[in-house]
Structures are given as C-alpha cells and as structure tokens.
C-alpha atoms as a PDB file:
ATOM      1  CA  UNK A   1     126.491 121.849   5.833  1.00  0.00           C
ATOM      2  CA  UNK A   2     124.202 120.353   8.635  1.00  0.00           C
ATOM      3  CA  UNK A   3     120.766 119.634   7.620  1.00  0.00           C
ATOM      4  CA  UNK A   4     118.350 121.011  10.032  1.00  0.00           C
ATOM      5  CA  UNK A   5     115.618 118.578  11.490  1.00  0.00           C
ATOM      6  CA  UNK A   6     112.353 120.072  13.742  1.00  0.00           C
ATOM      7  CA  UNK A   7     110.552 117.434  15.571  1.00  0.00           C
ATOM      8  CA  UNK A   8     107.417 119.524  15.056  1.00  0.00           C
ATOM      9  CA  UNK A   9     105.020 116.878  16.493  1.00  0.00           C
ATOM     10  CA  UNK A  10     107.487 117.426  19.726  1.00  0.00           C
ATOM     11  CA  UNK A  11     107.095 121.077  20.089  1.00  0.00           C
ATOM     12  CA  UNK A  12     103.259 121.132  20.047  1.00  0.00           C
ATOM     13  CA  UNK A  13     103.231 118.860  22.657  1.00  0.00           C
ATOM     14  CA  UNK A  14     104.947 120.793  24.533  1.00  0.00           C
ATOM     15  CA  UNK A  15     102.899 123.629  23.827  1.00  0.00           C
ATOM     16  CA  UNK A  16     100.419 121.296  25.267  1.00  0.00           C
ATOM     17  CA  UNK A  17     101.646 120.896  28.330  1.00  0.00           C
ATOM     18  CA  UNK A  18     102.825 124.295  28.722  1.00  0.00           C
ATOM     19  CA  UNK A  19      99.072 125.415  28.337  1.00  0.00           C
ATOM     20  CA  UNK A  20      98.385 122.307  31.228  1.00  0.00           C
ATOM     21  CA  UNK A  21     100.599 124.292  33.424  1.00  0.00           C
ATOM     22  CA  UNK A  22      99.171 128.146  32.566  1.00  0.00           C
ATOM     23  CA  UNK A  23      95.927 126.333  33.270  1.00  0.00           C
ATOM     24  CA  UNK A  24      96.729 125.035  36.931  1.00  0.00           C
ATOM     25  CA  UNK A  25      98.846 127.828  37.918  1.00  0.00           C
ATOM     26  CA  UNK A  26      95.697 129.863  37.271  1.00  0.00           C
ATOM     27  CA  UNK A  27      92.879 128.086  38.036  1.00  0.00           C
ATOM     28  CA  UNK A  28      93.796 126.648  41.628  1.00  0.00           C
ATOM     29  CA  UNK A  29      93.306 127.943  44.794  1.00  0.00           C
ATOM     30  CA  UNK A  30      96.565 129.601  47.140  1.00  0.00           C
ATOM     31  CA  UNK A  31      98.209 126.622  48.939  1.00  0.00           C
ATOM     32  CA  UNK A  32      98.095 128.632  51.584  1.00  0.00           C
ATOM     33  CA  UNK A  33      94.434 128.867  51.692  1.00  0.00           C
ATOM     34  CA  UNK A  34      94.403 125.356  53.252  1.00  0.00           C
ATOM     35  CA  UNK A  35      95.253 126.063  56.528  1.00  0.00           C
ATOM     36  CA  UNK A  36      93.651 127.833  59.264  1.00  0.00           C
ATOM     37  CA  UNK A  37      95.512 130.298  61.970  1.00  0.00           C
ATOM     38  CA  UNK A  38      94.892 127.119  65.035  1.00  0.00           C
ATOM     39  CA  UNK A  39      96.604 124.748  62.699  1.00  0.00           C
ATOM     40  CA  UNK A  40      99.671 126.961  61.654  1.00  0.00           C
ATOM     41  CA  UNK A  41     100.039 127.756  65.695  1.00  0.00           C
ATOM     42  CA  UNK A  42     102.648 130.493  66.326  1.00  0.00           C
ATOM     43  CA  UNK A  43     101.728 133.999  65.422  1.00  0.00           C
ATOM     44  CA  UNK A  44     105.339 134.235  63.772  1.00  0.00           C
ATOM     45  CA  UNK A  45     104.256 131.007  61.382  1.00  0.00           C
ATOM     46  CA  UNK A  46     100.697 132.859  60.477  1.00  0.00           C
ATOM     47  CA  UNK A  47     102.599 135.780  59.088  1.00  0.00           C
ATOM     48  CA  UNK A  48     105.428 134.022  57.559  1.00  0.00           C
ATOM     49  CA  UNK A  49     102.360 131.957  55.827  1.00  0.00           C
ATOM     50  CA  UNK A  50     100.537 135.424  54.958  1.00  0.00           C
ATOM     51  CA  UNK A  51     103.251 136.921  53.358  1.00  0.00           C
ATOM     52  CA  UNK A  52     104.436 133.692  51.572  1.00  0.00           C
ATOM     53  CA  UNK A  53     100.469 133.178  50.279  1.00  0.00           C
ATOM     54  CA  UNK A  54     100.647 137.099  49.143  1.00  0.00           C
ATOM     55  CA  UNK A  55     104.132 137.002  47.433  1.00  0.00           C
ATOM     56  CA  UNK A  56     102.815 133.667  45.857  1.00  0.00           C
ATOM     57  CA  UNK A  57      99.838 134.968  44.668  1.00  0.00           C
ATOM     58  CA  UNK A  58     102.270 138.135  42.776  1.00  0.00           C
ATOM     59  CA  UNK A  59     105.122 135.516  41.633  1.00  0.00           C
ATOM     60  CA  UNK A  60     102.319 132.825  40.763  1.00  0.00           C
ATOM     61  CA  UNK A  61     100.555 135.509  38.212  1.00  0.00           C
ATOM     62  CA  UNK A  62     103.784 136.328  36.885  1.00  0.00           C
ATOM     63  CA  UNK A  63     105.117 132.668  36.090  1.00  0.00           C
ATOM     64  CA  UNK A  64     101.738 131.711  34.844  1.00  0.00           C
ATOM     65  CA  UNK A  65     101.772 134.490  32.225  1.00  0.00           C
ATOM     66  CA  UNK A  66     105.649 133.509  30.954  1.00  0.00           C
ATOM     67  CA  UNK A  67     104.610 130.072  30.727  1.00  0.00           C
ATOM     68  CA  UNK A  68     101.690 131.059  28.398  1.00  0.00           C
ATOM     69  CA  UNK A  69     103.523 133.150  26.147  1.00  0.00           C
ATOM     70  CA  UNK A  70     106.354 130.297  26.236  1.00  0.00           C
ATOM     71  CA  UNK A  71     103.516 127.554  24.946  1.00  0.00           C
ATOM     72  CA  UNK A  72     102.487 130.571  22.487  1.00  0.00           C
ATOM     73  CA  UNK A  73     105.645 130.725  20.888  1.00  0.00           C
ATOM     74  CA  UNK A  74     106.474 126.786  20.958  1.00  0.00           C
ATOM     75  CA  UNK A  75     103.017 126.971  18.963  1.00  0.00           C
ATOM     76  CA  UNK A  76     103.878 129.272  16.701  1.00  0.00           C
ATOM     77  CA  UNK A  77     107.405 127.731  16.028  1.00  0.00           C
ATOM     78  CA  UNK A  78     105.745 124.663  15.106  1.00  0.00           C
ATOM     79  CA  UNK A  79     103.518 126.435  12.545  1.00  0.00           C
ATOM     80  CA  UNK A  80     106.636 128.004  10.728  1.00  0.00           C
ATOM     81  CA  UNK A  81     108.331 124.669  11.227  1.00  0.00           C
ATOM     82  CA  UNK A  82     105.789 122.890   9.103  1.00  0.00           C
ATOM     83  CA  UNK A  83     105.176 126.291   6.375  1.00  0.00           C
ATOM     84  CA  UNK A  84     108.974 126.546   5.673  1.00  0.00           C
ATOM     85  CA  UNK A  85     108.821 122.607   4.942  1.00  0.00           C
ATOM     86  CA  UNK A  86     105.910 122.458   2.952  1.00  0.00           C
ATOM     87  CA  UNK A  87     107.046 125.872   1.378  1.00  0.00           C
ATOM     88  CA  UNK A  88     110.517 124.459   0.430  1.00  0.00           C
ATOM     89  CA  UNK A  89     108.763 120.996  -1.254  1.00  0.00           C
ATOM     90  CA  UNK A  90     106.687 123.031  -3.211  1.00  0.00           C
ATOM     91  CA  UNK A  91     109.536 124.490  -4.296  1.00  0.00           C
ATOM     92  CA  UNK A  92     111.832 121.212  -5.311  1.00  0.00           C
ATOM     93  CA  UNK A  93     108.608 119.592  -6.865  1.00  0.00           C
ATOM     94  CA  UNK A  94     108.374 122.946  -9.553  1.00  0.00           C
ATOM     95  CA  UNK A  95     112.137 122.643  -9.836  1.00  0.00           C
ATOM     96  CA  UNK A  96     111.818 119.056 -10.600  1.00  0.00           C
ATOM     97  CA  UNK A  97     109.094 119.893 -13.398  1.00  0.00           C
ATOM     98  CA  UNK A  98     111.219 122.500 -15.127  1.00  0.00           C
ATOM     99  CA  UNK A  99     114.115 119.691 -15.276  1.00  0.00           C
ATOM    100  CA  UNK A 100     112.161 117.370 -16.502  1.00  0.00           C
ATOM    101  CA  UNK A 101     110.475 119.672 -19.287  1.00  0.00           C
ATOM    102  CA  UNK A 102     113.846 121.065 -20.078  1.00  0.00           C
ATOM    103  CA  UNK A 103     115.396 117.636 -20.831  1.00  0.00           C
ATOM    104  CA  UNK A 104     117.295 117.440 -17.555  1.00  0.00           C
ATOM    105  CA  UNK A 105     118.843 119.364 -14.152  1.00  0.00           C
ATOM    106  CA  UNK A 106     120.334 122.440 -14.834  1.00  0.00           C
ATOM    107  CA  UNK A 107     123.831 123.220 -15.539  1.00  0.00           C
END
C-alpha cells in the first residue's frame, strides 16, 4: 500500500497563479489594439490582424474562464486535502484514547 502525500501548500500556489493569469487574460487590452492600419501597411495584413484581434478576443474569453475554474478547483482540492488530514488525525488521536483507556491496542 502506497501512502498518499498532497503538497497542499503547492496547489494553492498554483491556484495563485492561475488566478494571476484569469486576471491578465481579462483585464488587458487586445494586442492587436496596438497598431494602427499605416503601421500594419497592406490591406491583406489589416484584415488578417482584424480577424486575428476578433478570434482572440472569442478564444481569449474562453481560456480565461477554464483557467479560472482550473485555479477554482486546485483551491478547492487543497481545502479537502487539508479536511481529510485533519479529519483522519482526529480520528487516530480518539483511537489512541480508547487504547489507552482500554489497557492497550485492540486485538
């Protein structure tokens, strides 16, 4: 039997930075914003830039909100990480006072 170990300190902060990333995937401006129509030049380049900036803006929302519910559920893992734990001590400490008020471990 393998004894299972959760680096719980770990997966909040990656929950941490995955709530860094929702943050500037939502909060900053389209790349394509940047540039005007004299600097991009050819006519083909403007509308390959348009549609990019529009499909980015779609695909951008969309990431964003998987990489919030993925720092969600790291979150959350962590939480059940540390219950189960502290759930399971609880549990060996009252075992450990029945042995010892019994007159030993039981057989």
């Amino acid at each position: 039997m393998s004894d299972l170990k959760a680096d719980t300190k770990r997966i909040r902060e990656c929950s941490r930075a995955l709530q860094r990333i929702y943050d500037s995937f939502t909060s900053r401006a389209n790349p394509a914003d940047d540039f005007s129509a004299a600097e991009l030049g050819n006519k083909h380049v403007v509308d390959a830039f348009d549609e990019f900036a529009g499909n980015w803006k779609i695909h951008r929302k969309d990431l964003a909100e998987k990489i919030r519910t993925l720092g969600v559920i790291t979150a959350e893992a962590a939480k059940s990480y540390d219950a189960v734990d502290a759930q399971l001590a609880e549990a060996l400490r009252r075992q450990d006072v029945r042995a010892g008020r019994d007159g030993g471990p039981p057989k």
